[in-house]
N, C-alpha and C. Protein backbone atom coordinates (compact mmCIF):
# COMPACT_ATOMS: atom_id res chain seq x y z
N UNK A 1 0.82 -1.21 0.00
CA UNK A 1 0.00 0.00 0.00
C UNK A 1 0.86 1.26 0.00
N UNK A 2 1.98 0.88 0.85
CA UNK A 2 2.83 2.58 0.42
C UNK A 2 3.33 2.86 -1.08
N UNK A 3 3.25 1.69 -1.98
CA UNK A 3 3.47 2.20 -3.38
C UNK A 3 2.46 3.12 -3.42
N UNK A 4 1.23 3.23 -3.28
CA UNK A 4 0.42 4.27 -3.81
C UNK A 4 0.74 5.42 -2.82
N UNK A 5 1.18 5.67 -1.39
CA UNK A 5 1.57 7.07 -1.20
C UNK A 5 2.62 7.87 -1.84
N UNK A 6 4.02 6.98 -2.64
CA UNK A 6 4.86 7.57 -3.08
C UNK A 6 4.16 7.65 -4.83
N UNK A 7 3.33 7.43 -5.27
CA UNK A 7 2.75 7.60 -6.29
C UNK A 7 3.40 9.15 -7.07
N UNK A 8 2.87 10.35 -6.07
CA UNK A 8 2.95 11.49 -6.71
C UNK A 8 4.33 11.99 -6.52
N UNK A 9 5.23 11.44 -6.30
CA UNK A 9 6.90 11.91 -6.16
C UNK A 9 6.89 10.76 -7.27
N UNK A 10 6.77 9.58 -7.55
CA UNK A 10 7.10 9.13 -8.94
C UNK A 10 6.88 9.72 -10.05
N UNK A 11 5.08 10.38 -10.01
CA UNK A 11 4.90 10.94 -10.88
C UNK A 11 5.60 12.35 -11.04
N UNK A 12 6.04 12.96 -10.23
CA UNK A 12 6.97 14.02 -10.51
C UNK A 12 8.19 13.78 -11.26
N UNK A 13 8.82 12.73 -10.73
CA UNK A 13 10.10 12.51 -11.55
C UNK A 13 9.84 11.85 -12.80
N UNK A 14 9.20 10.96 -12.67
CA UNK A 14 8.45 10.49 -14.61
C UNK A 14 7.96 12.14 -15.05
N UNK A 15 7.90 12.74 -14.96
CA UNK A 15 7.53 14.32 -15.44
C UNK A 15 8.67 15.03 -15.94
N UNK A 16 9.58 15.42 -14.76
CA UNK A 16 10.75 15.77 -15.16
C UNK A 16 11.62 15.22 -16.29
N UNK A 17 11.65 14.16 -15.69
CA UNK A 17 12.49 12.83 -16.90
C UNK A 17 11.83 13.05 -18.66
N UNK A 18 10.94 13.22 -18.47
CA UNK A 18 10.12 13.09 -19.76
C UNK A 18 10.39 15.01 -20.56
N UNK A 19 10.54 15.62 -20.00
CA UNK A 19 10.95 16.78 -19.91
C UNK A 19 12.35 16.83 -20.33
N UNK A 20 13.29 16.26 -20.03
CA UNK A 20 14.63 16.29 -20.05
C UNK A 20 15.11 15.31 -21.15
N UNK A 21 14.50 14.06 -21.21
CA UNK A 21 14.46 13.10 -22.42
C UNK A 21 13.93 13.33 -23.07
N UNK A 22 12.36 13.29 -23.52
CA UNK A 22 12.26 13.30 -24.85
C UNK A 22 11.94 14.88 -25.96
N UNK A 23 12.08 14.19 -27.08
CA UNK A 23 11.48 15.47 -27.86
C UNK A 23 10.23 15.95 -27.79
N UNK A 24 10.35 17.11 -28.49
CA UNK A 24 9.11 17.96 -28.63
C UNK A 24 7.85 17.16 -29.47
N UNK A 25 6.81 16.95 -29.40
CA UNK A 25 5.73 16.36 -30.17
C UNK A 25 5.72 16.89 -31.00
N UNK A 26 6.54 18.34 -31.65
CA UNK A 26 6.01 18.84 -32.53
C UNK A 26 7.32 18.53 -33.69
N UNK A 27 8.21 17.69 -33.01
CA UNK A 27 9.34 17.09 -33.46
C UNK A 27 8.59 16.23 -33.97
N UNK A 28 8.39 15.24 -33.23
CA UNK A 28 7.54 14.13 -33.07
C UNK A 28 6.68 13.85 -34.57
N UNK A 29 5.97 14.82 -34.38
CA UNK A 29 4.40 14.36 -35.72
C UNK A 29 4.87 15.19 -37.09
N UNK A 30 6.00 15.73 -37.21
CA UNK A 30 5.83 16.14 -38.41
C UNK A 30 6.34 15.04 -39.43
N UNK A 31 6.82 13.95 -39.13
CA UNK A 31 6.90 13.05 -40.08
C UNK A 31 5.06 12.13 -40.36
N UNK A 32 4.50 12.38 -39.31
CA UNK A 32 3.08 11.70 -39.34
C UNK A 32 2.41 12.39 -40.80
N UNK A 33 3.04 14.03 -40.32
CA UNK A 33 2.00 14.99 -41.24
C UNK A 33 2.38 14.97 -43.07
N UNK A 34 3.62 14.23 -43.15
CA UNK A 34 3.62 13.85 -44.45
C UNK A 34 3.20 12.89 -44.82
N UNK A 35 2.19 11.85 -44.35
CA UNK A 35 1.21 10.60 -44.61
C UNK A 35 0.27 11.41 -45.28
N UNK A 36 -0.70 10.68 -46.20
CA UNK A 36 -1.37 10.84 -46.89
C UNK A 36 -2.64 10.45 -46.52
N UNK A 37 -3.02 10.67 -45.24
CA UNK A 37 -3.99 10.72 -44.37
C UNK A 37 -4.47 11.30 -43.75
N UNK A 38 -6.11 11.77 -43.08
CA UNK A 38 -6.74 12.71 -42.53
C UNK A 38 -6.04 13.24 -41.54
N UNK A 39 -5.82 14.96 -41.06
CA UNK A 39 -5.14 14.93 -40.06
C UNK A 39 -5.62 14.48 -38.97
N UNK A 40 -7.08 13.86 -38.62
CA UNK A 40 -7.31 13.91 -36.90
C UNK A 40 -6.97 12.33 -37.28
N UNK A 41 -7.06 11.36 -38.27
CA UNK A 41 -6.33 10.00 -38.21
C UNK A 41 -4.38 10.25 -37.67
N UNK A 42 -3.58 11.31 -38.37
CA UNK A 42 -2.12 11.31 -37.77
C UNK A 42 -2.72 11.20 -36.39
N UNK A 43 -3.57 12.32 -36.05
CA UNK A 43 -3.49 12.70 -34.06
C UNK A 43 -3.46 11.30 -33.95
N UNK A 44 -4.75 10.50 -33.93
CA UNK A 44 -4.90 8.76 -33.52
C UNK A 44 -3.80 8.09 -33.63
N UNK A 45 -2.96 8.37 -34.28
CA UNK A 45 -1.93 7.38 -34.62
C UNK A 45 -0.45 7.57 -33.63
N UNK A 46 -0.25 8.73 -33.72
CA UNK A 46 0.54 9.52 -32.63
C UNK A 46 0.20 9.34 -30.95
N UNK A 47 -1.23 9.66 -30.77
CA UNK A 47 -1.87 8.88 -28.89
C UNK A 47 -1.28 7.78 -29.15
N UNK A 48 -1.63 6.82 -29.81
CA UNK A 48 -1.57 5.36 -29.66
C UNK A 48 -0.42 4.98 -29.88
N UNK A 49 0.34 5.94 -30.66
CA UNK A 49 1.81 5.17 -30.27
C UNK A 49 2.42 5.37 -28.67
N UNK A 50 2.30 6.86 -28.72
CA UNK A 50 2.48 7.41 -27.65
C UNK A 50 2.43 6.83 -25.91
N UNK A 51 0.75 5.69 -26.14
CA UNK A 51 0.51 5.12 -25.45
C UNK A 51 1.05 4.04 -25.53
N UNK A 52 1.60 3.21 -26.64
CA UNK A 52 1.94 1.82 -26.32
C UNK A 52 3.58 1.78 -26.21
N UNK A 53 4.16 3.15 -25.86
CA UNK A 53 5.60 3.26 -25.95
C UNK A 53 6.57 2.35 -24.84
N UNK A 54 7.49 2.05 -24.79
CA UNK A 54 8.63 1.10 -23.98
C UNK A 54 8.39 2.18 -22.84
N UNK A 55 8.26 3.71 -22.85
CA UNK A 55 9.23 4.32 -21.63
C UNK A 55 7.91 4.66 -20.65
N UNK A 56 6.71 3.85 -21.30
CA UNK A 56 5.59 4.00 -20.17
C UNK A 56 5.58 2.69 -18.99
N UNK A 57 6.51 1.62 -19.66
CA UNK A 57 6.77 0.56 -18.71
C UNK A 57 8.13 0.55 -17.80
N UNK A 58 8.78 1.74 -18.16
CA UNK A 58 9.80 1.73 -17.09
C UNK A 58 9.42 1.85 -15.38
N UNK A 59 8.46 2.60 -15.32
CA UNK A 59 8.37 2.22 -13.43
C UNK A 59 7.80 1.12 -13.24
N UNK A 60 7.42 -0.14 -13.79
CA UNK A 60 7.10 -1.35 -13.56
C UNK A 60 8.14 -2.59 -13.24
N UNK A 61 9.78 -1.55 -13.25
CA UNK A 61 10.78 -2.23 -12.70
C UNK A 61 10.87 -2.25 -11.20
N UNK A 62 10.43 -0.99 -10.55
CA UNK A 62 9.77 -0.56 -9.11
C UNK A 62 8.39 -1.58 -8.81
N UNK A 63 7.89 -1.66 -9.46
CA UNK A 63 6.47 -2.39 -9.49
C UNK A 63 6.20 -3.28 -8.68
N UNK A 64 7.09 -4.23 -10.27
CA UNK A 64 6.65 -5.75 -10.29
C UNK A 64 7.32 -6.03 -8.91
N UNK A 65 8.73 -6.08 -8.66
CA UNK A 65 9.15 -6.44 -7.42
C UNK A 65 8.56 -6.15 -6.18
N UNK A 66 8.01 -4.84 -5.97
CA UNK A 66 6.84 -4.29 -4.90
C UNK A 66 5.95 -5.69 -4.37
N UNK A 67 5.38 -5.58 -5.87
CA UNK A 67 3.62 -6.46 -6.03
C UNK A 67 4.78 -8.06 -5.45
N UNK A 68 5.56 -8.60 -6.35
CA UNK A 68 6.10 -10.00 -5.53
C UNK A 68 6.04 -10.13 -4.00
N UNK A 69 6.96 -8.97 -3.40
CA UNK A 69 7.39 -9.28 -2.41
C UNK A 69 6.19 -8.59 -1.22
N UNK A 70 5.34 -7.93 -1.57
CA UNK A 70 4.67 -7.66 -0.24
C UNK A 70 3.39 -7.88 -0.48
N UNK A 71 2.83 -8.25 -1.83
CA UNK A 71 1.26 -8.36 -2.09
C UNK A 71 1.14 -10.30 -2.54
N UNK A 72 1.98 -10.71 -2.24
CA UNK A 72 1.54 -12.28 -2.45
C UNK A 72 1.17 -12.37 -3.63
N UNK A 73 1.58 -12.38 -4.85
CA UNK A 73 0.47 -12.74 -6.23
C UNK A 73 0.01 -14.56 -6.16
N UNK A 74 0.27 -15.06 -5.49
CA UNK A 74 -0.64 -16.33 -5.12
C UNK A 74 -1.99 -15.97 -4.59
N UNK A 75 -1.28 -15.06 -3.47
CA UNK A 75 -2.32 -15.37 -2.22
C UNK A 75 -3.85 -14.11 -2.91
N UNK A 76 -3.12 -12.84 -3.56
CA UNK A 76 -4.28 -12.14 -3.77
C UNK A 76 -4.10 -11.51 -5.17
N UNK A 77 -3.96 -12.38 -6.54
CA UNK A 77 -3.86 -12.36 -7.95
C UNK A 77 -4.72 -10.91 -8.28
N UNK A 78 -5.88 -11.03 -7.74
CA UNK A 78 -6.80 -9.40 -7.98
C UNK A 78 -6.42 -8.82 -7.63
N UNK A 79 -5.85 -8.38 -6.50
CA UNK A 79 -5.21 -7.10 -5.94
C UNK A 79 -3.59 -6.60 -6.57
N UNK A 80 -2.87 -7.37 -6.83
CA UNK A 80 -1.80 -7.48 -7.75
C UNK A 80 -2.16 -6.74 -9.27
N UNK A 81 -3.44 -7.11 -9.66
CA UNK A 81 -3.89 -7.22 -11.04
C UNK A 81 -4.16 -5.34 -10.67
N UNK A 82 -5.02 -5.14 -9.61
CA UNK A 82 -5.35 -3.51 -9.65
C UNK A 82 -4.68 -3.00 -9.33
N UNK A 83 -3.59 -2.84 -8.86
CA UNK A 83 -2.13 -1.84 -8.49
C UNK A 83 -1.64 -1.59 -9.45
N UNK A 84 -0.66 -2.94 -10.32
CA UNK A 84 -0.69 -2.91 -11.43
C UNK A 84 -1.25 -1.75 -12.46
N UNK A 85 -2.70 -2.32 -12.87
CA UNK A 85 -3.18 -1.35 -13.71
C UNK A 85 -4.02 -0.37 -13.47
N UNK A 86 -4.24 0.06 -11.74
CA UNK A 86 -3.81 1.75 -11.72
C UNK A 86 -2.56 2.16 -11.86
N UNK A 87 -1.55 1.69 -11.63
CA UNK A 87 -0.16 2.26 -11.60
C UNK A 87 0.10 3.00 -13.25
N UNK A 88 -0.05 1.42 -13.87
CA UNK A 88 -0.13 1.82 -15.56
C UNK A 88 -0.85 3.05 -15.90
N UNK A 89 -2.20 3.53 -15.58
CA UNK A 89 -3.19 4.28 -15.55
C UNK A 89 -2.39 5.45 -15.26
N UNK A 90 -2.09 5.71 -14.15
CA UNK A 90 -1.12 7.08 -13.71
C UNK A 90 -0.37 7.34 -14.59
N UNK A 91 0.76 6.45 -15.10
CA UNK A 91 1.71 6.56 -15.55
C UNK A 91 1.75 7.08 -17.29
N UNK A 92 0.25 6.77 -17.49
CA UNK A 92 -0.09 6.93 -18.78
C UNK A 92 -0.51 8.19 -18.81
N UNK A 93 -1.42 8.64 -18.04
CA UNK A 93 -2.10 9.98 -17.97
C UNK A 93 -0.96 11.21 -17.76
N UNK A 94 -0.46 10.69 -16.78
CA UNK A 94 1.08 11.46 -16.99
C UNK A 94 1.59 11.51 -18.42
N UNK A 95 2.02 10.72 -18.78
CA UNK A 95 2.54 10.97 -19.82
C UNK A 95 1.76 11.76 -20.77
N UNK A 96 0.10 11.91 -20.95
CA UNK A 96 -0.58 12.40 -22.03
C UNK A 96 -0.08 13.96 -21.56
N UNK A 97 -0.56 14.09 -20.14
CA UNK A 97 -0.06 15.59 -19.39
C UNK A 97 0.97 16.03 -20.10
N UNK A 98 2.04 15.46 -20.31
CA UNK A 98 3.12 15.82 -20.59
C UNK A 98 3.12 16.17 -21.58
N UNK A 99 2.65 15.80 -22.91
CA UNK A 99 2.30 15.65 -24.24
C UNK A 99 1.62 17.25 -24.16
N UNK A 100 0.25 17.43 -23.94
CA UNK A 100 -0.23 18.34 -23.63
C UNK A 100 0.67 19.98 -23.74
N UNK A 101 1.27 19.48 -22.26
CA UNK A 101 2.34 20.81 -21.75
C UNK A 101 3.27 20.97 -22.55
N UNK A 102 4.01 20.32 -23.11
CA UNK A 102 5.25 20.26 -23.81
C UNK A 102 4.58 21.04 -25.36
N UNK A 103 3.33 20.53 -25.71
CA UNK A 103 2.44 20.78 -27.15
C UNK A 103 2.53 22.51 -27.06
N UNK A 104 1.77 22.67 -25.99
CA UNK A 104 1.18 24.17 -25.67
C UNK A 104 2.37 24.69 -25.39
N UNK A 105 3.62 24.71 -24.54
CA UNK A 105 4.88 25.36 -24.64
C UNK A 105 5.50 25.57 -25.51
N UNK A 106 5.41 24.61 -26.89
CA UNK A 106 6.02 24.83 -28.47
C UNK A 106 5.44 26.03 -28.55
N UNK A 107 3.73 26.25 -29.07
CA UNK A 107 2.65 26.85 -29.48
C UNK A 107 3.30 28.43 -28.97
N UNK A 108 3.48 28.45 -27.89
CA UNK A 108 3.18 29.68 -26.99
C UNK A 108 4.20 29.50 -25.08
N UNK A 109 4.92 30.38 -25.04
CA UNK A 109 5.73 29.88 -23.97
C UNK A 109 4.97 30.62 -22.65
N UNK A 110 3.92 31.13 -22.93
CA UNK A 110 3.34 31.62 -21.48
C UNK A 110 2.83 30.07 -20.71
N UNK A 111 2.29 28.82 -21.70
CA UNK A 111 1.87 27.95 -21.14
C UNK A 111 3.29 27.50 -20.26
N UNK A 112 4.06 27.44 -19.95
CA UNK A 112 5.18 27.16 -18.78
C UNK A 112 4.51 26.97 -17.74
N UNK A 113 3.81 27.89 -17.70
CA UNK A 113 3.08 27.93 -16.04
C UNK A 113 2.51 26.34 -15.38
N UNK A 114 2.08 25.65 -16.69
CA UNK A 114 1.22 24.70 -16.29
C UNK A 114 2.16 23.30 -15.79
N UNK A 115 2.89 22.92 -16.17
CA UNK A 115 4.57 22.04 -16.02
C UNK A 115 4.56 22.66 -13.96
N UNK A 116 4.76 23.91 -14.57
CA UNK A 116 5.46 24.63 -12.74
C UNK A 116 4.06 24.13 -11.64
N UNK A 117 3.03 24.87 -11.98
CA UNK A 117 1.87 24.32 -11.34
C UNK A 117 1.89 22.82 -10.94
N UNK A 118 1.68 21.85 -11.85
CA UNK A 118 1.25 20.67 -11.61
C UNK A 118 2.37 20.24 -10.79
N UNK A 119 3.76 20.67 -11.39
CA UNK A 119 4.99 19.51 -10.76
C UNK A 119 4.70 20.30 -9.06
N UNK A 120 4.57 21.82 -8.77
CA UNK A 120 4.60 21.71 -7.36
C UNK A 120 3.20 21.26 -6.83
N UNK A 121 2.11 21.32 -7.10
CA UNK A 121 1.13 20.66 -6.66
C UNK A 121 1.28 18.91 -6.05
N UNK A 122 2.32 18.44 -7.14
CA UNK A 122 2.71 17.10 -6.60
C UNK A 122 3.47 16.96 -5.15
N UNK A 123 4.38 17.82 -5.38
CA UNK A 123 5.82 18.00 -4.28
C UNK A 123 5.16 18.87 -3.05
N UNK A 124 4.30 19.47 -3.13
CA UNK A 124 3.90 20.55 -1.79
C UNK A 124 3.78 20.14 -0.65
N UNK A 125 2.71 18.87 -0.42
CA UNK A 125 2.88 18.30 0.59
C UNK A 125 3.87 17.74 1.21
N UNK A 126 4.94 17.63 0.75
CA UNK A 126 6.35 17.21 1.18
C UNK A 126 6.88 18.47 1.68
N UNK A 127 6.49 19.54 1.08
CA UNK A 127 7.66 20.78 1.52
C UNK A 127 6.93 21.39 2.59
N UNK A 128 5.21 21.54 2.51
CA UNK A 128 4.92 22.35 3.07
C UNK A 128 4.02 21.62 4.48
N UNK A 129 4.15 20.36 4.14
CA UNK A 129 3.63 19.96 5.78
C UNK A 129 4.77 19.24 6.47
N UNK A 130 4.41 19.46 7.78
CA UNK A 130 5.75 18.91 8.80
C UNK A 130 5.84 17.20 9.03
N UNK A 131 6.34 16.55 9.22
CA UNK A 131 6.65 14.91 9.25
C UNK A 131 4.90 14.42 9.68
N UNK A 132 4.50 14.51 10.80
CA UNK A 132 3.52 14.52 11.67
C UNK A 132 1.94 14.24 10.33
N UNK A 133 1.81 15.65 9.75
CA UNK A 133 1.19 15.65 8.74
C UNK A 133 1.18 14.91 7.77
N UNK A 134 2.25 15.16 7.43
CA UNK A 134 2.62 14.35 6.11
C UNK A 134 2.26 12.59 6.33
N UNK A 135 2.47 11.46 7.76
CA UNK A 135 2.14 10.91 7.73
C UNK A 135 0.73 10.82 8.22
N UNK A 136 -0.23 11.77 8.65
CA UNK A 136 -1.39 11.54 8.75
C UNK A 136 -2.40 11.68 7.69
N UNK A 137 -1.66 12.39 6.47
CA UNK A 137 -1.87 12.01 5.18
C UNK A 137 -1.96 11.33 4.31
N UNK A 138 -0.67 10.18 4.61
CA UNK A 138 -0.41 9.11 4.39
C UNK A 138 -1.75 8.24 4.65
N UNK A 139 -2.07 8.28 5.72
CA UNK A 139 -2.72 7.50 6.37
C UNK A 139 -4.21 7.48 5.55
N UNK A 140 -4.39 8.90 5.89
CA UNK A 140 -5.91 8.79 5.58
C UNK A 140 -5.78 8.38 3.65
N UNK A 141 -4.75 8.57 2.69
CA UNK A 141 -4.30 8.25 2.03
C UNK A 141 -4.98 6.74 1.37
N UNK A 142 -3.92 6.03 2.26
CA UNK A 142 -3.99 4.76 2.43
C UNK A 142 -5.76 4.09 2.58
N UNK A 143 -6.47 4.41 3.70
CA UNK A 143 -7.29 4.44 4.07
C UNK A 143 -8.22 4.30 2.74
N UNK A 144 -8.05 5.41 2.10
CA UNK A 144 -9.04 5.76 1.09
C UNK A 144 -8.94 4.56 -0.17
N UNK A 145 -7.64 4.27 -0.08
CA UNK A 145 -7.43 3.54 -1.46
C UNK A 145 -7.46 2.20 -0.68
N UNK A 146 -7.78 1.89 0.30
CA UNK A 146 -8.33 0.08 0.95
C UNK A 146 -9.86 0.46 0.86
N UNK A 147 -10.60 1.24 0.99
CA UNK A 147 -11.96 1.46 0.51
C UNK A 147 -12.44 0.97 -1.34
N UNK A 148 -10.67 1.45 -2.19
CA UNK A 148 -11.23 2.06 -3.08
C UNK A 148 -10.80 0.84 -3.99
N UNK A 149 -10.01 -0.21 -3.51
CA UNK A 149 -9.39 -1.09 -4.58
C UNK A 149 -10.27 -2.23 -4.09
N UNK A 150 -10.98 -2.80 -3.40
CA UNK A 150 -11.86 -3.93 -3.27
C UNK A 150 -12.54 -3.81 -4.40
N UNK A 151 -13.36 -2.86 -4.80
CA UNK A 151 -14.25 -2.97 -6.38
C UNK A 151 -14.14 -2.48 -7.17
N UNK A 152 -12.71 -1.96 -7.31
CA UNK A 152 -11.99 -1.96 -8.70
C UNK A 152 -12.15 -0.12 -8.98
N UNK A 153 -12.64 0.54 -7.94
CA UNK A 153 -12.55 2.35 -8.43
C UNK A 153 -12.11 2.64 -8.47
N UNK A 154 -10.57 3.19 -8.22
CA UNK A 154 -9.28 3.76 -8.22
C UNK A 154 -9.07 2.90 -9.39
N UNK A 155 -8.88 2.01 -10.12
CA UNK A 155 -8.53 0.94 -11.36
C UNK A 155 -9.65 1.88 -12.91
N UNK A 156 -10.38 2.17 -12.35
CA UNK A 156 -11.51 2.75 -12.97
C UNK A 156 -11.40 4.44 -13.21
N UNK A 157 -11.41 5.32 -11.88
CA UNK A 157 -11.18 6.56 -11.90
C UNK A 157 -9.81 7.01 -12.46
N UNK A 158 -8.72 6.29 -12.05
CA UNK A 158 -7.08 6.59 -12.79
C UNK A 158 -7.89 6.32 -14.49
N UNK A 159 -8.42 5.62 -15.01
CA UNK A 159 -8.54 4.82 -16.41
C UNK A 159 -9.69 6.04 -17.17
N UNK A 160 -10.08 6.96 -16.48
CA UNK A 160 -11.22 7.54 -16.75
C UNK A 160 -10.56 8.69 -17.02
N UNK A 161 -9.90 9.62 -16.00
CA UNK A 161 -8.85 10.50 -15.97
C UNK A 161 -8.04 10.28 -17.21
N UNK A 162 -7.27 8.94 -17.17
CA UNK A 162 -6.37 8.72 -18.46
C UNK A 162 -7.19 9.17 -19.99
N UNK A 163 -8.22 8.60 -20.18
CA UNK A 163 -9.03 8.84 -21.18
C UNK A 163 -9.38 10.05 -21.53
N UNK A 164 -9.39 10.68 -20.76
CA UNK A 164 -9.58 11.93 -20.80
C UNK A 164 -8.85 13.43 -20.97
N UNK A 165 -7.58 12.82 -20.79
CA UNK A 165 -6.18 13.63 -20.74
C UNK A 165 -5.80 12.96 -22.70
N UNK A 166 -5.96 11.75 -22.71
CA UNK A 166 -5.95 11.43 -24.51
C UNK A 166 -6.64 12.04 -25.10
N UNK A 167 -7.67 12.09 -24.85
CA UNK A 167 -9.13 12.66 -25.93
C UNK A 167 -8.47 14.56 -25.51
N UNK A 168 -8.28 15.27 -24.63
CA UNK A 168 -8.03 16.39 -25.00
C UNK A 168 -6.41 16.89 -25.49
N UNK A 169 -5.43 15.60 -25.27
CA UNK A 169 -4.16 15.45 -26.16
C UNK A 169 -4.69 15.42 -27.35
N UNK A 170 -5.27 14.70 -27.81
CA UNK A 170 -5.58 14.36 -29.47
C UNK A 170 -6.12 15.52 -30.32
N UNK A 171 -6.98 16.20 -29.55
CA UNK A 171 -7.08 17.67 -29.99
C UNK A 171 -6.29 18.89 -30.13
N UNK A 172 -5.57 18.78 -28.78
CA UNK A 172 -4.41 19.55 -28.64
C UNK A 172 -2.92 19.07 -30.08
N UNK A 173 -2.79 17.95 -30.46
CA UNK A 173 -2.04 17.37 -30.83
C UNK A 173 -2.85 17.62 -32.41
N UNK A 174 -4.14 17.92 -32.62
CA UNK A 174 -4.78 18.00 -34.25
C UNK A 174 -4.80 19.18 -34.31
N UNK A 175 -5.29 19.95 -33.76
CA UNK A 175 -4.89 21.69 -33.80
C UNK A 175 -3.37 21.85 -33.67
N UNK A 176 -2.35 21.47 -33.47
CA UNK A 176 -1.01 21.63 -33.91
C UNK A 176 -0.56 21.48 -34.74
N UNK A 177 -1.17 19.58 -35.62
CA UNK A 177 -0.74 19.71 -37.06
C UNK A 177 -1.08 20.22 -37.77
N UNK A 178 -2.60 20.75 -37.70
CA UNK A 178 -3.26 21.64 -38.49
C UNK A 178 -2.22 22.68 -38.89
N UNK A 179 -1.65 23.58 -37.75
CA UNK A 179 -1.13 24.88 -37.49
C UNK A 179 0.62 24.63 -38.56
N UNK A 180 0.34 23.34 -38.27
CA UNK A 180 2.09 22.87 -38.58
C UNK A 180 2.04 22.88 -40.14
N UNK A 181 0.66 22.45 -41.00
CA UNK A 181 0.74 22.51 -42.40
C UNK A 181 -0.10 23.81 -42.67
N UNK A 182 -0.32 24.09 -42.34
CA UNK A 182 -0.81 25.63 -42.78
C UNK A 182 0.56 26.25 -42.97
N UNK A 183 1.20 26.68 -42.09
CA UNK A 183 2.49 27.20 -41.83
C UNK A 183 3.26 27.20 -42.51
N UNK A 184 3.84 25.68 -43.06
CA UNK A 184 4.83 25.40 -44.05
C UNK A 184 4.00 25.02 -45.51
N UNK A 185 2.84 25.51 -45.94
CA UNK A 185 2.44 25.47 -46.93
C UNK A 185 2.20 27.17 -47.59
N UNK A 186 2.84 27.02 -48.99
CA UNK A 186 3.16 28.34 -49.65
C UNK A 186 1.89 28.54 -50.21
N UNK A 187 1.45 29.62 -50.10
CA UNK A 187 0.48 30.00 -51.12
C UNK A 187 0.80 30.09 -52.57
N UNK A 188 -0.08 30.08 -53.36
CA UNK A 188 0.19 29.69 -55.02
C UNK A 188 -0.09 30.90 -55.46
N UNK A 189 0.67 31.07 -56.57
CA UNK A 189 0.67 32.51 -56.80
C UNK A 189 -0.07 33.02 -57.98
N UNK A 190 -0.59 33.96 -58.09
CA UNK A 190 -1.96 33.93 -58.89
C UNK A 190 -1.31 33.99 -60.59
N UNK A 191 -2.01 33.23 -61.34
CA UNK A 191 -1.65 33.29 -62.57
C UNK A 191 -2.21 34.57 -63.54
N UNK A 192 -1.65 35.22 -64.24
CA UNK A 192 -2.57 36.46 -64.60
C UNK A 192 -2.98 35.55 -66.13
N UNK A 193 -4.12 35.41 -66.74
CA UNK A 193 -4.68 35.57 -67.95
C UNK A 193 -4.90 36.59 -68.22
N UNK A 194 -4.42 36.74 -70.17
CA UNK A 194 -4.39 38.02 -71.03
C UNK A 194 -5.81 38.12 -71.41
């Protein structure tokens, strides 16, 4: 169960990391945008890679060993199964976040703000409550998510959230290529007839 209190300091550093590693999406899709296909089909194609990428399974090296050694996968296979894929869930939605922020920072650099926001929103409770707090946070924390993983809601609400951070990436990500071939497309120059 303490994997899910350190949740939002993972997700901070999967933030950063993703920030510091990869490219810009707008790197990213302009090879999509020379396909000969609808642009909101590139967006689809771009989420879904996006989503089925290697570097969304890197904290499942933290994971899997977690789930072995303190959740029994004999003794409780379902509960293994929903940590698991809320963990995945987080880790994905994060990543769309990221997609997002990184999109809108190409576009326009006032969006910065939103990267600064979210990453201290994660970290605050660490800085700004005293030990005492911080584990009675924990607690009630904890608490909430033994309520919430018996029938699968936290497995559900992370998966809902995720969906939802795609579907407004995919827009964010089709209004860019849009912007991206407009941009690098020349206007034709008028022919005069005598």
């Amino acid at each position: 169960k303490i994997i899910t209190a350190t949740l939002p300091l993972i997700l901070f550093i999967d933030f950063i990391l993703r920030f510091s590693m990869q490219e810009t999406p707008a790197q990213i899709i302009r090879p999509y945008i020379l396909l000969p296909l609808p642009t909101k089909r590139v967006a689809d194609c771009y989420i879904l890679e996006t989503l089925l990428a290697w570097g969304n399974l890197t904290w499942f090296a933290l994971l899997i060993p977690y789930c072995i050694m303190s959740l029994h996968p004999i003794d409780h296979p379902l509960l293994n199964l929903q940590v698991i894929l809320f963990w995945w869930m987080a880790i994905l939605a994060n990543s769309q976040w990221y997609l997002i922020c990184r999109t809108l920072i190409y576009r326009f650099w006032g969006f910065a703000i939103l990267p600064v926001v979210y990453c201290t929103l994660l970290i605050a409770p660490l800085l700004l409550l005293e030990n005492n707090q911080v584990a009675s946070a924990v607690d009630s924390l904890l608490q909430l998510e033994e309520t919430m993983v018996g029938n699968g809601l936290m497995v559900a609400a992370t998966a809902l959230v995720m969906l939802a951070l795609a579907l407004i990436n995919r827009n964010v990500q089709w209004h860019s290529a849009t912007k991206e071939i407009l941009k690098n497309s020349t206007p034709k120059e008028k022919v005069r007839t005598p």
